[in-house]
Protein backbone atom coordinates (compact mmCIF):
# COMPACT_ATOMS: atom_id res chain seq x y z
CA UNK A 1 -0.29 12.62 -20.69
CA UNK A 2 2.15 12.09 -17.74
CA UNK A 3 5.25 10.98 -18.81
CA UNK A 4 6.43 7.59 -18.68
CA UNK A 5 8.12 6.12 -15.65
CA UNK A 6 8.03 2.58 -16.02
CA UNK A 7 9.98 0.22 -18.53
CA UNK A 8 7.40 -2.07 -20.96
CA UNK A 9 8.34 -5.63 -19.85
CA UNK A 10 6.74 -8.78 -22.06
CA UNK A 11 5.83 -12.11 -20.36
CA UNK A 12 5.24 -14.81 -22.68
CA UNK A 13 3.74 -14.34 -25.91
CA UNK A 14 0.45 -13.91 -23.81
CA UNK A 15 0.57 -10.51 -21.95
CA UNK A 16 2.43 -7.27 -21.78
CA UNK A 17 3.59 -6.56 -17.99
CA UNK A 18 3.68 -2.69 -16.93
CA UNK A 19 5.16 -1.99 -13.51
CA UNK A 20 7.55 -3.59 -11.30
CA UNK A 21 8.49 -7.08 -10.06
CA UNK A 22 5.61 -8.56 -8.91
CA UNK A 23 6.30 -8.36 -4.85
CA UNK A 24 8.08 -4.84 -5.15
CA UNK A 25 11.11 -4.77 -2.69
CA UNK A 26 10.20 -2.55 1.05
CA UNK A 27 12.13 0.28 -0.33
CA UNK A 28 10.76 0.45 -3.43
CA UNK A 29 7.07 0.62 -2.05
CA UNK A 30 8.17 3.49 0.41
CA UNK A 31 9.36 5.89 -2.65
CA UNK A 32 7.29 8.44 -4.85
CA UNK A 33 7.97 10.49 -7.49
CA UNK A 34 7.06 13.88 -9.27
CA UNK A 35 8.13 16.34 -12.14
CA UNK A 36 9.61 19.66 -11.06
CA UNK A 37 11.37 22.23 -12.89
CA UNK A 38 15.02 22.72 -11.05
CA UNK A 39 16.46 21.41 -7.98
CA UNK A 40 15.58 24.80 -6.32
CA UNK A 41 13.80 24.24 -2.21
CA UNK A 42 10.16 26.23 -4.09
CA UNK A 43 10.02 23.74 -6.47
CA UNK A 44 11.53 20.68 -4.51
CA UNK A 45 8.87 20.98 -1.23
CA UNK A 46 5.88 21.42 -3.19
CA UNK A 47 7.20 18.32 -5.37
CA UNK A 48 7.54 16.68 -1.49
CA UNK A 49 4.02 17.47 -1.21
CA UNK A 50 2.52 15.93 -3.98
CA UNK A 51 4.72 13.07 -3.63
CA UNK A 52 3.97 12.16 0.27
CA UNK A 53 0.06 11.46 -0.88
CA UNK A 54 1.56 9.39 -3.34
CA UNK A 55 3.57 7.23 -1.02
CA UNK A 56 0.29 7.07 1.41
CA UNK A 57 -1.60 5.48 -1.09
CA UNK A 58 0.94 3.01 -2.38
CA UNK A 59 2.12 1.71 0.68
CA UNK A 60 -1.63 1.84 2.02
CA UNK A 61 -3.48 0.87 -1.32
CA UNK A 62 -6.02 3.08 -0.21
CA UNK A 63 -6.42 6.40 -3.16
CA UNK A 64 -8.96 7.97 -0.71
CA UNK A 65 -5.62 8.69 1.51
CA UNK A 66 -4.60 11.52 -1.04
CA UNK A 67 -7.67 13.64 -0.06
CA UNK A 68 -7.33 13.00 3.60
CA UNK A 69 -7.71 15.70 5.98
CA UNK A 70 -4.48 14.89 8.03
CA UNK A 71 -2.65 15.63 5.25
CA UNK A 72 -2.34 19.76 5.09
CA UNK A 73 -1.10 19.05 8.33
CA UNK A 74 2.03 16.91 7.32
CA UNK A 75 2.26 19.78 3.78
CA UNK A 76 3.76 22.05 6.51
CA UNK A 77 6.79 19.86 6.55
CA UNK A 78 6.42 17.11 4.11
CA UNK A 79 10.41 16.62 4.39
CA UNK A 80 10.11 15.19 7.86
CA UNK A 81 9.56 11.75 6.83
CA UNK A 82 12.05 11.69 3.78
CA UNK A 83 14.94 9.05 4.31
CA UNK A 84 17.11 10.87 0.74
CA UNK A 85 15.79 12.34 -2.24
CA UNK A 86 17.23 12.03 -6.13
CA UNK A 87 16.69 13.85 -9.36
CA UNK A 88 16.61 12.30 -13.01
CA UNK A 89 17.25 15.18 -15.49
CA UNK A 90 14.76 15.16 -18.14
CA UNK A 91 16.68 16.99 -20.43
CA UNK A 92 19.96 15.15 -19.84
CA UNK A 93 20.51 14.71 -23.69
CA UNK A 94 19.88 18.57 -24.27
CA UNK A 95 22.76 21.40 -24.02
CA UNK A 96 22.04 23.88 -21.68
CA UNK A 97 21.69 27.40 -23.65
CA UNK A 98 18.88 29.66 -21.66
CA UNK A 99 17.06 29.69 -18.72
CA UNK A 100 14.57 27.13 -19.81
CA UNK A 101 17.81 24.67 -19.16
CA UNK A 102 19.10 25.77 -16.28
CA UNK A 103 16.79 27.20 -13.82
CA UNK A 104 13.20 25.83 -15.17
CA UNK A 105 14.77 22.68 -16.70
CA UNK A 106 13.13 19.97 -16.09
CA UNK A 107 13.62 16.72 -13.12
CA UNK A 108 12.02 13.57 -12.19
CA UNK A 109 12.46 13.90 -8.43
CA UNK A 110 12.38 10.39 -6.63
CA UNK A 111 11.85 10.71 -2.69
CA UNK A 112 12.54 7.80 -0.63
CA UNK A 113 10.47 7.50 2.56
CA UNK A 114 11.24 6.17 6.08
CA UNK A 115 8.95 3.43 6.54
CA UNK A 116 8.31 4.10 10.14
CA UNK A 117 7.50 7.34 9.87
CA UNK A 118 5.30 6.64 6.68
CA UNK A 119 3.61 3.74 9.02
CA UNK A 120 3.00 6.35 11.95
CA UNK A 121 1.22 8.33 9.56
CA UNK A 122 -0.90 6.04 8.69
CA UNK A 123 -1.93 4.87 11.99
CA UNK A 124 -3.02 8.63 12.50
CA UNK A 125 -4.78 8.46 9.53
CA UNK A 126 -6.70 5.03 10.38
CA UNK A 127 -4.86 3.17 8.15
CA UNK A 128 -1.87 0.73 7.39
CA UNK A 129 0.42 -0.75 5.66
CA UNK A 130 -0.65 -3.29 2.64
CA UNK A 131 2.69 -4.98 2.85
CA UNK A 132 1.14 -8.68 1.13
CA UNK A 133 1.73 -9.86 -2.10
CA UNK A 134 0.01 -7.98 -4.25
CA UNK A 135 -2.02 -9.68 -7.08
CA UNK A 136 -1.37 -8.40 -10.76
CA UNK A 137 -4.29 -7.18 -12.60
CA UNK A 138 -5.17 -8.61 -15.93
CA UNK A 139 -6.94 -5.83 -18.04
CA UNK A 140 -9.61 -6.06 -20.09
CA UNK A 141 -10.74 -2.77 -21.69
CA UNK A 142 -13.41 -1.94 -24.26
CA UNK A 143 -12.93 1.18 -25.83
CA UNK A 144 -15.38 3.64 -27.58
CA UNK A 145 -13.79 6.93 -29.03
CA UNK A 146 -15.32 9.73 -31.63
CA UNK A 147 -14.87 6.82 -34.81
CA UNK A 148 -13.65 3.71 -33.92
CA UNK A 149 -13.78 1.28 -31.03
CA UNK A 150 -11.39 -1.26 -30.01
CA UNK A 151 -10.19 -3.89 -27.49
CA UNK A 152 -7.18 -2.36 -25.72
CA UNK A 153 -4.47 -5.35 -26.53
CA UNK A 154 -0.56 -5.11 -26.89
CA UNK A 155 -0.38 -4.46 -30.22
CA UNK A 156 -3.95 -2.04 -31.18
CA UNK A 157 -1.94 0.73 -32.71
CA UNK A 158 -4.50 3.11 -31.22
CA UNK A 159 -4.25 1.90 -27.82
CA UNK A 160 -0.17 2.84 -27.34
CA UNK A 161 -0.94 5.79 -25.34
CA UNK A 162 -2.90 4.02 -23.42
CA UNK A 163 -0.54 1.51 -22.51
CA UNK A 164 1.75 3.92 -21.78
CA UNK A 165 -0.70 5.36 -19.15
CA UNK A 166 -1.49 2.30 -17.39
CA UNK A 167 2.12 2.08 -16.71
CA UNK A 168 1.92 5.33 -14.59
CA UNK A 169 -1.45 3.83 -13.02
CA UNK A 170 0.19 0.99 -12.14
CA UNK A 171 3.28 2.93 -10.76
CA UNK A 172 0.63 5.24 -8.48
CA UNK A 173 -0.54 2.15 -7.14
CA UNK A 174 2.13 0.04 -6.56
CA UNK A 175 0.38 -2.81 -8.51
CA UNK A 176 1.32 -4.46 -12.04
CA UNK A 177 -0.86 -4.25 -14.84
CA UNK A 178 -1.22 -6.71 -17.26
CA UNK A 179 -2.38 -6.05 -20.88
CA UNK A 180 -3.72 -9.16 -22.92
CA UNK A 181 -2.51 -9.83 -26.13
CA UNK A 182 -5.06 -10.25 -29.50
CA UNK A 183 -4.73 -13.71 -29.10
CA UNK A 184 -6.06 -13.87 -25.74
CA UNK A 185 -8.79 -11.29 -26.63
CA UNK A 186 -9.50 -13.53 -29.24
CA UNK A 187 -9.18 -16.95 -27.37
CA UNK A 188 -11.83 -15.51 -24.89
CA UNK A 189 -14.46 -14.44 -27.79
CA UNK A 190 -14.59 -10.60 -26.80
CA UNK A 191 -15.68 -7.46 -28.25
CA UNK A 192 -16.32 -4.71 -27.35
CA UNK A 193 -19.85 -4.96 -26.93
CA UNK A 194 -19.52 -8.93 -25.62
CA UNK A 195 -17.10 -7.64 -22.67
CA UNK A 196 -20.02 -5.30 -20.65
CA UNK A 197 -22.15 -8.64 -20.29
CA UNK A 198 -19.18 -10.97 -19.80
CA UNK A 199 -19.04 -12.42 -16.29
CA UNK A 200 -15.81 -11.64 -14.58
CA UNK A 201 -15.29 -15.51 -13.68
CA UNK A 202 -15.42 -16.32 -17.78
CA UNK A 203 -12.07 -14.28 -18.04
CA UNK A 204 -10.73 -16.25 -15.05
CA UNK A 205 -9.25 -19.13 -17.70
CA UNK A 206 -7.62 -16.17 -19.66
CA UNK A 207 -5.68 -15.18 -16.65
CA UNK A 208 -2.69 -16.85 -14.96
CA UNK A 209 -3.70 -17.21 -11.71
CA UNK A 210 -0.59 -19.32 -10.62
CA UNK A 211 1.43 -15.73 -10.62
CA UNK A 212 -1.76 -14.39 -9.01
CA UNK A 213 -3.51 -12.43 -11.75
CA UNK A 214 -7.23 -11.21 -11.16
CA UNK A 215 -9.40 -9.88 -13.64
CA UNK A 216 -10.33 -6.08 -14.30
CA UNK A 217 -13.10 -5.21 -17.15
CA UNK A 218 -13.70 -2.19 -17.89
CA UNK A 219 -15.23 -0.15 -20.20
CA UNK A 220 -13.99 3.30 -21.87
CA UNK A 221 -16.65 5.79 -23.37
CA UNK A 222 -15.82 8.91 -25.20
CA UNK A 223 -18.45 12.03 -23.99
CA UNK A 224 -19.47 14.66 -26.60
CA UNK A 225 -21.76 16.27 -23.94
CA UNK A 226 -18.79 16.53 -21.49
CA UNK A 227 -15.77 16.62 -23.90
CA UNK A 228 -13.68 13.80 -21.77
CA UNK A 229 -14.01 10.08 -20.81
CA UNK A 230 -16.49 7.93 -18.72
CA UNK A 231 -15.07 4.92 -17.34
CA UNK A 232 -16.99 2.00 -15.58
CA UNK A 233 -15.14 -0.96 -14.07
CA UNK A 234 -15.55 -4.60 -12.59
CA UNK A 235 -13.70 -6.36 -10.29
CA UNK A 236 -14.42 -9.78 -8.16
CA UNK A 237 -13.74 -9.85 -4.67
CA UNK A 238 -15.13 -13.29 -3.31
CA UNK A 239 -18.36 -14.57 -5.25
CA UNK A 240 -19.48 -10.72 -5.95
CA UNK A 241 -18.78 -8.05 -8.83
CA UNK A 242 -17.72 -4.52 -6.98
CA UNK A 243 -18.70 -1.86 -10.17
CA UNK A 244 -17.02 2.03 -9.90
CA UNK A 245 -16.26 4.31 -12.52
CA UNK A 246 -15.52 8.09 -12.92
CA UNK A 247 -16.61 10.54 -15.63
CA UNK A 248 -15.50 13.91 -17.36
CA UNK A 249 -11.94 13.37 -17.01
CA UNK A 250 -9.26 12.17 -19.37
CA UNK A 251 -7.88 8.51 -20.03
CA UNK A 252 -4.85 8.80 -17.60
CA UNK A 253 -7.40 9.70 -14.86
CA UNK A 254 -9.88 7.12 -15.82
CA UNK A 255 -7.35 4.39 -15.37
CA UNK A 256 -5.96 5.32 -12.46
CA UNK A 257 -9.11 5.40 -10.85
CA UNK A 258 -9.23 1.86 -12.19
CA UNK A 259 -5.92 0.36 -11.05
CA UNK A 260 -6.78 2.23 -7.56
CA UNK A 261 -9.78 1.46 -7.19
CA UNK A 262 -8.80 -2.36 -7.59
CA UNK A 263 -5.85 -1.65 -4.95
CA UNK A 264 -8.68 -0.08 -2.81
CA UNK A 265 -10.70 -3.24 -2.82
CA UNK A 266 -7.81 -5.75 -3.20
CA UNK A 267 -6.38 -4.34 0.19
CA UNK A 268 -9.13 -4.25 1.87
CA UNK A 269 -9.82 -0.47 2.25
CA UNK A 270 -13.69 -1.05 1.45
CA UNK A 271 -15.11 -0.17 -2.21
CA UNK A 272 -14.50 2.61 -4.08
CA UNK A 273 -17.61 5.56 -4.33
């Protein structure tokens, strides 16, 4: 499980809100962020690494961009389009008394990007930036596990790590997420086997579409044969369903191929494989 990154908002007594303001500022979209252990330059540039995919896809809202060839290229020197960079020490509330705090302790680095050099590296790439408004995505997620299913709401008790996850989804993305609450589970009739065969546009009166929420359904499947998840998911784009999924990985994977693959879509990077 990665760890959190985002703060739990609430809007209304209808949904729970995970991720940012719903237009995120420029300089906001044009940041990543990654765990590393010390502030040393081997474990800060290989944290610049991972995080310069990151920023590709957010500002792009393409998630194919993070296996793009271009990019070992831009690894050599993945510092040459950072603007500042900031560390958050995990362990802030901890003394320091071995190595584990000092050298190996832990830091959420934060890079900030210069938008014009993230933008020139998109053009290379064939891409660009997704600087719209970005709609929210209203969840709705049946879940299967070993012994007991559920509808993932903002108060299941087994659902809280999920939550937490989709906040890091949403984060990768650059896109809120939106968890119903039992009342609008239950205000929309579903269950966890109703919600496979539910037409996307019979959720669209559960959603608020005035603050530009979209439906997502999805479904999430426990695997004894590959000991991990399966995840399918549905979202509208014009008068058709586009369906995707991923299997044999675990939950915080499954949803952020999810919340990307809506971004994908959403931003008109085509639909995900």
């Amino acid at each position: 499980m990665l760890l959190s990154r985002r703060t739990f908002l609430t809007l209304g007594s209808t949904f729970a809100l995970a991720g940012s303001a719903r237009a995120e500022p420029l300089a906001e979209l044009y940041q990543a962020r990654t765990i590393v252990t010390g502030q040393r330059p081997e474990t800060r540039i290989p944290g610049m690494v991972r995080c310069l995919a990151q920023v590709l896809v957010r500002v792009s809202g393409d998630p194919r961009l993070a296996a793009h060839a271009l990019l070992a290229e831009y690894a050599t020197a993945p510092e040459a389009p950072v603007r500042t960079y900031r560390y958050r020490d995990l362990y802030a509330s901890r003394p320091i008394r071995d190595e584990q705090g000092t050298r190996d302790r832990p830091y959420e680095m934060t890079v900030e990007y210069d938008p014009a050099k993230i933008d020139a590296i998109l053009a290379r790439m064939g891409s660009k930036p997704w600087l719209a408004e970005r709609p929210r995505l209203a969840v709705f997620l049946a879940v299967h596990h070993i012994a007991t299913s559920f509808m993932l709401d903002t108060m299941v008790d087994a659902g809280e790590l999920m939550r937490e996850s989709f906040k890091d989804a949403s984060w990768s993305a650059a896109m809120e997420v939106v968890i119903p609450s039992p009342g609008t589970i239950a205000r929309a009739g579903l269950t966890v086997d109703t919600l496979p065969g539910t037409a996307l546009s019979a959720l669209t009166p559960f959603v608020d579409g005035k603050v530009g929420q979209v439906p997502l359904a999805g479904t999430l499947d426990w695997s004894r044969d590959l000991l991990a998840w399966r995840a399918q998911w549905r979202l509208a784009m014009g008068d058709k369903e586009q369906h995707w999924g991923i299997a044999g990985v675990n939950f915080d994977a499954a949803f952020r191929n999810g919340v990307g693959g809506a971004a994908q879509i959403l931003s008109g990077n085509g639909t995900p494989a």
